[in-house]
C-alpha atoms as a PDB file:
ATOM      1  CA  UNK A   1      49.276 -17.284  -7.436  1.00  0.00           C
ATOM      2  CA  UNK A   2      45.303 -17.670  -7.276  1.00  0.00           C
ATOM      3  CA  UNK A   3      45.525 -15.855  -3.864  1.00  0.00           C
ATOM      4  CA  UNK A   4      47.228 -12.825  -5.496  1.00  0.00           C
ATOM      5  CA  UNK A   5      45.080 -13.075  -8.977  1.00  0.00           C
ATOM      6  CA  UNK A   6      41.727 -13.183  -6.642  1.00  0.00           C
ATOM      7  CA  UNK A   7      42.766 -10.144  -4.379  1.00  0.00           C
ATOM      8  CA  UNK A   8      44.202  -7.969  -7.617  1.00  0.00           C
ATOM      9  CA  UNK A   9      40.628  -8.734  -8.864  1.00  0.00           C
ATOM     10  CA  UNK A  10      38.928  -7.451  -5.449  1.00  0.00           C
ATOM     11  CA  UNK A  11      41.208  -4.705  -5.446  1.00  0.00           C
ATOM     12  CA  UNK A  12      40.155  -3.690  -9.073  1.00  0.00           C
ATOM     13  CA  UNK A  13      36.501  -3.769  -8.147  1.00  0.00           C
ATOM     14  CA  UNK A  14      36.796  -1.973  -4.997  1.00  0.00           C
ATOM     15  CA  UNK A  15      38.493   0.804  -7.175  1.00  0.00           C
ATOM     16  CA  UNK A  16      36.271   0.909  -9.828  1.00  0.00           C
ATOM     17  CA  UNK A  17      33.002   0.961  -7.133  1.00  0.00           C
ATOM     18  CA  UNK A  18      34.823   3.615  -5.050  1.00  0.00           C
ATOM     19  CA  UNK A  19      35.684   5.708  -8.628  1.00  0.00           C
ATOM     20  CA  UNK A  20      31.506   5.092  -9.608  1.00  0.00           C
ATOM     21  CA  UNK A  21      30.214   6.181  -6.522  1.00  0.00           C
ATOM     22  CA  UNK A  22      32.540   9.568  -6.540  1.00  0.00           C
ATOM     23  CA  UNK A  23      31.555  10.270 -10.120  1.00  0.00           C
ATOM     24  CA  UNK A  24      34.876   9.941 -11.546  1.00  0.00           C
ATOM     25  CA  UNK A  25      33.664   6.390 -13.858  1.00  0.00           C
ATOM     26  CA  UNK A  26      31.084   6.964 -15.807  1.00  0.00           C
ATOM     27  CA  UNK A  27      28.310   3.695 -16.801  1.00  0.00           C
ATOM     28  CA  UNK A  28      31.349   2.304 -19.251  1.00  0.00           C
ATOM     29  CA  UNK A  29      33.571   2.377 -16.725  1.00  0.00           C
ATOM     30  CA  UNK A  30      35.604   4.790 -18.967  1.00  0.00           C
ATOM     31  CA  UNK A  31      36.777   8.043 -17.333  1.00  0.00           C
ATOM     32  CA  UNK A  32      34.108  11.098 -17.436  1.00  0.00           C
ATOM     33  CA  UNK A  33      35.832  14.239 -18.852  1.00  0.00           C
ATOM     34  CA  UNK A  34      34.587  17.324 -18.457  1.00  0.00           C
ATOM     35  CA  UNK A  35      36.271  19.793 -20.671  1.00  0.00           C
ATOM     36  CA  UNK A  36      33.498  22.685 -20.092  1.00  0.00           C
ATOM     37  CA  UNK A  37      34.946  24.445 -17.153  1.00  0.00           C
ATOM     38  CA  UNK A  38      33.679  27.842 -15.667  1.00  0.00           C
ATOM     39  CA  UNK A  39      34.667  30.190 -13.416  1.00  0.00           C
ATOM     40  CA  UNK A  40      33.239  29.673  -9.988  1.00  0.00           C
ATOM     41  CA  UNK A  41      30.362  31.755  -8.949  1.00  0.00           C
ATOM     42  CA  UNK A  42      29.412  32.997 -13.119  1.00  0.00           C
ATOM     43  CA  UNK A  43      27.599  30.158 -15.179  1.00  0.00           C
ATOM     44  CA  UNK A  44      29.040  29.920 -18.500  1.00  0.00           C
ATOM     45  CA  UNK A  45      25.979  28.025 -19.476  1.00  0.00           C
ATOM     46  CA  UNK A  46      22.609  27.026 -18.757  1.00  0.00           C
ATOM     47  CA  UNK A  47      19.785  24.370 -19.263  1.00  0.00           C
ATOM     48  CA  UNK A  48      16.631  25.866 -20.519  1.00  0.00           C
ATOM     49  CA  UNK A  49      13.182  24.071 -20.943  1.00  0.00           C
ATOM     50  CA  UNK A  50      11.149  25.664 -23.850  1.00  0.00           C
ATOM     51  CA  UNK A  51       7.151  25.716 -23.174  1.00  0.00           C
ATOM     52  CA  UNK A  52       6.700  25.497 -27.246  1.00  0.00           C
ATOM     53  CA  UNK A  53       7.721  21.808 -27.505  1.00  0.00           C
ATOM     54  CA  UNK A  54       8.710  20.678 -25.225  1.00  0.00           C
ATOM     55  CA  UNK A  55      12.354  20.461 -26.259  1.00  0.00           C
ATOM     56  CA  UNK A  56      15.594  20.908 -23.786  1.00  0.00           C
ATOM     57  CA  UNK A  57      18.263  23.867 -25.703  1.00  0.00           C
ATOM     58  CA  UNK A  58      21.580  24.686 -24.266  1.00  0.00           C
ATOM     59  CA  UNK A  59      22.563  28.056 -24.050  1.00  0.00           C
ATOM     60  CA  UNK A  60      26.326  29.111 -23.713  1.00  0.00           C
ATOM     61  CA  UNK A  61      27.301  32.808 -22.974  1.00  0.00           C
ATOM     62  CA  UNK A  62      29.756  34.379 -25.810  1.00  0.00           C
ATOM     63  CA  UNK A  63      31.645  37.809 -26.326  1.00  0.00           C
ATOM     64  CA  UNK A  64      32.132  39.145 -29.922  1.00  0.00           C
ATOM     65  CA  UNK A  65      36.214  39.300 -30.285  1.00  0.00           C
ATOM     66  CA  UNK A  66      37.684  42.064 -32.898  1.00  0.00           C
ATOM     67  CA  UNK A  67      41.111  40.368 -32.504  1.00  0.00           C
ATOM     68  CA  UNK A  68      39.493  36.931 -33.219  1.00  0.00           C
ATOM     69  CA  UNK A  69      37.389  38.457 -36.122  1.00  0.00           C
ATOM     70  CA  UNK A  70      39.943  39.857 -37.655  1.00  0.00           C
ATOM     71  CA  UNK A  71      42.467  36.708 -37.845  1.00  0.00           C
ATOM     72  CA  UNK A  72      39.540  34.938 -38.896  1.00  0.00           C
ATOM     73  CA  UNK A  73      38.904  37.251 -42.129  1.00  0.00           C
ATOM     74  CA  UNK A  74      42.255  37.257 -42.533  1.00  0.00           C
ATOM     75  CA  UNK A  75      42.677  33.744 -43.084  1.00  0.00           C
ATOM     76  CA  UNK A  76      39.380  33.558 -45.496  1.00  0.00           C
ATOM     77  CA  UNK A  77      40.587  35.970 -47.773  1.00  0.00           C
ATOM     78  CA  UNK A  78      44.049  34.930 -47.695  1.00  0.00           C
ATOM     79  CA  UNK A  79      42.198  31.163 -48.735  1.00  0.00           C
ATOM     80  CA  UNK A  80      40.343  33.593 -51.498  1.00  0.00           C
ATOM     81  CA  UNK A  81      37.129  33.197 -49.542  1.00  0.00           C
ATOM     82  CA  UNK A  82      36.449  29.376 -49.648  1.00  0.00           C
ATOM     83  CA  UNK A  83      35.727  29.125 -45.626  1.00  0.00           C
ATOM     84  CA  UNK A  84      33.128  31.566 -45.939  1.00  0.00           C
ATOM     85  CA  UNK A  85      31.174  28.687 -48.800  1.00  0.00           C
ATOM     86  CA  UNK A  86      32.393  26.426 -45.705  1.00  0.00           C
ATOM     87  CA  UNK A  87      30.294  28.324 -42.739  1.00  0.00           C
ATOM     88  CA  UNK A  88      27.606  28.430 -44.973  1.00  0.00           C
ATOM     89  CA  UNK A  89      26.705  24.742 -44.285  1.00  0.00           C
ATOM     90  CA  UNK A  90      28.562  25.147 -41.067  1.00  0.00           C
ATOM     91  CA  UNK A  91      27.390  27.366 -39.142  1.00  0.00           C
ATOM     92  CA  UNK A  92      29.021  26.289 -35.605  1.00  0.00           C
ATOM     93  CA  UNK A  93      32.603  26.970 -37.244  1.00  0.00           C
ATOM     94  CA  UNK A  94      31.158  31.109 -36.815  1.00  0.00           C
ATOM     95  CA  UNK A  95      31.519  30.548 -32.718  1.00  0.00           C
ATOM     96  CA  UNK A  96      35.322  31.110 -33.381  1.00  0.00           C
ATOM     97  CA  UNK A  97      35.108  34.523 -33.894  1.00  0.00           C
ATOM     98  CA  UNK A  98      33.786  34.891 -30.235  1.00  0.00           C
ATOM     99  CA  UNK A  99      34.871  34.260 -26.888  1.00  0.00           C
ATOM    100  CA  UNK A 100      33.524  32.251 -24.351  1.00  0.00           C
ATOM    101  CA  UNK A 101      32.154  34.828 -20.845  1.00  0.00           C
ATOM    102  CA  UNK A 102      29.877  34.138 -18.358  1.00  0.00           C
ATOM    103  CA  UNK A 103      26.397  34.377 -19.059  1.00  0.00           C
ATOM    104  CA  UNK A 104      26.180  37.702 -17.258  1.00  0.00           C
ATOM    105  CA  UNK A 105      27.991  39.431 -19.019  1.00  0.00           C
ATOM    106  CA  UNK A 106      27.388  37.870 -22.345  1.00  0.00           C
ATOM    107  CA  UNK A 107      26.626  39.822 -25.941  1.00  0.00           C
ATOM    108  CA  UNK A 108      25.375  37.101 -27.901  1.00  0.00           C
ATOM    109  CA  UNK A 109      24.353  33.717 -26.805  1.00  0.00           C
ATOM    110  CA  UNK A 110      24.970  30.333 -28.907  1.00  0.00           C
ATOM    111  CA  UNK A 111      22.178  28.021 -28.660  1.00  0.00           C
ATOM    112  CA  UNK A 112      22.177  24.296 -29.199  1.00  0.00           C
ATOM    113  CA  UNK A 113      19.203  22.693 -29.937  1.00  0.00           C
ATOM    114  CA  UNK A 114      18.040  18.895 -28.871  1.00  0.00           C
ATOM    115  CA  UNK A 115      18.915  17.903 -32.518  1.00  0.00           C
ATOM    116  CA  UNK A 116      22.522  19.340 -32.174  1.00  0.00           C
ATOM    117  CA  UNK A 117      21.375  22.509 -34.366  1.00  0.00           C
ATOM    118  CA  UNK A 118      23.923  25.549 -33.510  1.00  0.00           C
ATOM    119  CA  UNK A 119      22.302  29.492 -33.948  1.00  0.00           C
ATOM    120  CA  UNK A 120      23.954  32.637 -32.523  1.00  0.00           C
ATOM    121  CA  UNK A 121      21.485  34.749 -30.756  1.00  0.00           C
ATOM    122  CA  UNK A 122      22.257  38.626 -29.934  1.00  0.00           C
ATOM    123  CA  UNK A 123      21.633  39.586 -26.295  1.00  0.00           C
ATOM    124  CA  UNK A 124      19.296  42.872 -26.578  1.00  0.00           C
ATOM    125  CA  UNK A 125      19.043  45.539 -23.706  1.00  0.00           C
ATOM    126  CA  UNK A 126      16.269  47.366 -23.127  1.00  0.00           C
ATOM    127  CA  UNK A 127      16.754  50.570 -21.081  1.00  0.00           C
ATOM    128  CA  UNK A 128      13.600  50.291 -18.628  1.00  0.00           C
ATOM    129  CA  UNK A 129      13.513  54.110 -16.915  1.00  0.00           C
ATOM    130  CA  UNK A 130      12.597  53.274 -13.533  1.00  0.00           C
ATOM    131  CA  UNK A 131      13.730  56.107 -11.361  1.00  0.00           C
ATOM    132  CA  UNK A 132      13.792  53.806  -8.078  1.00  0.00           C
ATOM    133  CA  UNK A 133      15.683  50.869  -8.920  1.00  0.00           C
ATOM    134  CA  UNK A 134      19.245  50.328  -9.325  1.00  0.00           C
ATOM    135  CA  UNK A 135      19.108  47.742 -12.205  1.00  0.00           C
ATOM    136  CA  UNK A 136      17.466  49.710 -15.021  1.00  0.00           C
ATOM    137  CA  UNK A 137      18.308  47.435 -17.941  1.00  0.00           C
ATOM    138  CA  UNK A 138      16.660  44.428 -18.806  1.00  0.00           C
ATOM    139  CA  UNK A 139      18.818  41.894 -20.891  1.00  0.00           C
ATOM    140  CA  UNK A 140      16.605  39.630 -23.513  1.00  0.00           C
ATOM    141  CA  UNK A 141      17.221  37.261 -26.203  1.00  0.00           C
ATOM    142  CA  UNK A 142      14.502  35.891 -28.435  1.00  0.00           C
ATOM    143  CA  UNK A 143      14.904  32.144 -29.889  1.00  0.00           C
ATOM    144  CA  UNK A 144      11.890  30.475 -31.924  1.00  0.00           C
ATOM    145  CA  UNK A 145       9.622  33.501 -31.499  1.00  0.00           C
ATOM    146  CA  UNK A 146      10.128  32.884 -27.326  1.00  0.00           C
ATOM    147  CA  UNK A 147      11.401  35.573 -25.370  1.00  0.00           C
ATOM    148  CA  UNK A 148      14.271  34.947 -22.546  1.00  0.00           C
ATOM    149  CA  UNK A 149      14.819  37.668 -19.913  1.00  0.00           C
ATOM    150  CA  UNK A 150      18.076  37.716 -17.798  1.00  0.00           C
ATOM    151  CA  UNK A 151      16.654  37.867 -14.137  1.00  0.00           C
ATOM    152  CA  UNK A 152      19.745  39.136 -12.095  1.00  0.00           C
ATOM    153  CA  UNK A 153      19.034  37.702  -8.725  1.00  0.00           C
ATOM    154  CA  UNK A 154      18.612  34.455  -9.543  1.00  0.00           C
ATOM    155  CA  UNK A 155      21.399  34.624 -12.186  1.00  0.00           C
ATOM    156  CA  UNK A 156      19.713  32.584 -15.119  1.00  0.00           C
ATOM    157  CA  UNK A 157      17.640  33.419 -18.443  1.00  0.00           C
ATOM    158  CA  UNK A 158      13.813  32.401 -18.008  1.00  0.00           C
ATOM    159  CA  UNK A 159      11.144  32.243 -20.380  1.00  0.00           C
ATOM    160  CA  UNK A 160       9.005  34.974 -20.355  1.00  0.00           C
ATOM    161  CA  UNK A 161       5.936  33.106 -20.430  1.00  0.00           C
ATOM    162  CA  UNK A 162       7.242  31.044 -17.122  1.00  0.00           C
ATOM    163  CA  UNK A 163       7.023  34.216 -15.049  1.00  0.00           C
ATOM    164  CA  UNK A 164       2.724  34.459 -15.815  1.00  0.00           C
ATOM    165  CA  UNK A 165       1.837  31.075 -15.759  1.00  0.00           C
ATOM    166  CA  UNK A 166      -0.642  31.197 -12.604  1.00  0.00           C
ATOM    167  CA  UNK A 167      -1.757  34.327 -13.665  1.00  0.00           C
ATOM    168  CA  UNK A 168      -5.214  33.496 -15.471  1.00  0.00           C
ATOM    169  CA  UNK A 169      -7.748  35.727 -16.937  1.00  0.00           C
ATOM    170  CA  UNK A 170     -10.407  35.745 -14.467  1.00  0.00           C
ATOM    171  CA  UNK A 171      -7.598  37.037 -11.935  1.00  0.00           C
ATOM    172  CA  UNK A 172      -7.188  39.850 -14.174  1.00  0.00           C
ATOM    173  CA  UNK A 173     -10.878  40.688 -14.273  1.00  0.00           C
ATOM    174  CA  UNK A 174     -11.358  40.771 -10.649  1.00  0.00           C
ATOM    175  CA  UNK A 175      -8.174  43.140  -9.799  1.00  0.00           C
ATOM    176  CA  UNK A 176      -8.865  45.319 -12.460  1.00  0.00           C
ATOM    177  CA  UNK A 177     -10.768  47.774 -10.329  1.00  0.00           C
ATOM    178  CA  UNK A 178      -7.622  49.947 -10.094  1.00  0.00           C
ATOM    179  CA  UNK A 179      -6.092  51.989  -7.212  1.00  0.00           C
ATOM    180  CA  UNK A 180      -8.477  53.312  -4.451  1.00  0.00           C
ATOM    181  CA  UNK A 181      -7.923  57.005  -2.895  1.00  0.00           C
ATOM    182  CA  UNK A 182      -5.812  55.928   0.078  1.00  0.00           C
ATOM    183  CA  UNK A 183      -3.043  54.436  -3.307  1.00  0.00           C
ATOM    184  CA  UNK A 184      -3.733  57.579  -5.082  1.00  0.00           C
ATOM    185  CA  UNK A 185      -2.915  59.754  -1.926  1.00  0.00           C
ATOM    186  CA  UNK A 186       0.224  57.492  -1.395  1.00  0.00           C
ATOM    187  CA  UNK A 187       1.758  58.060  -4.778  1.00  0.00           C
END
């Protein structure tokens, strides 16, 4: 009986080592769930570091849904308009009117915040009239007076002020001579 007991026990901790180092156990030894899935090759959400503070946010890529919308009106006036008192301290409870999309082709963006705060951010496009590229839209969203472009090979949202940070003033100075004749004749 002790020999079974003692090898049931080995077995167990054999499993649960073999489940830790595959990821499936998480430190409680209680099964890690993901239920945020995504279609492969399109992130449905990304990590981003702001520069301000210092502070991690969570951005998830949403579509606006008429269909969704209109259910959801629907239902508040049939209710004689008490949900809409209710997403006034509530704000997450607005996400249902959307549906989740990969960030790439995203309208509006929900942002979490470090301290669990929820805000729905529009996605603007800027048409950018450069005759020789392809890509002549640039996709922005601005959160807590930063600015987040969409860069399209790399397939993420990046803080403006990421893209210049080597750039200093005194580099500016000295290559602000302009274009010499040999550019000029060029263009």
């Amino acid at each position: 009986m002790q020999l079974l007991l003692y090898s049931l026990t080995k077995y167990y901790a054999l499993n649960i080592e073999i489940q830790r180092v595959l990821g499936i156990l998480n430190m409680n030894s209680a099964p890690a769930i993901n239920e945020d899935y995504e279609v492969i090759g399109e992130a449905q959400w990304q990590i981003l570091e702001s520069t301000t503070d210092d502070q991690t946010i969570k951005i998830y890529g949403f579509k606006y849904s008429k269909f969704r919308a209109t259910v959801f009106h629907a239902i508040c006036a049939s209710l004689c308009g008490l949900p809409y008192f209710a997403l006034a301290y509530y704000p997450a409870y607005n996400r249902y009117k959307y549906i989740k999309c990969s960030l790439k082709t995203a309208e509006d963006v929900c942002v979490v915040d470090g301290e669990g705060a929820f805000s729905m951010v529009k996605v603007d496009i800027v048409d950018l009239n450069l005759s020789n590229h392809k890509e002549n839209k640039l996709r922005y969203f601005i959160y807590q007076h930063s600015r987040y472009i969409w860069l399209n090979d790399q397939g993420i949202f990046i803080n403006v002020q990421a893209l210049n940070e080597k750039l200093t003033l005194t580099l500016l100075m000295e290559n602000m001579s302009g274009i010499n004749k040999r550019q000029q004749n060029e263009l």
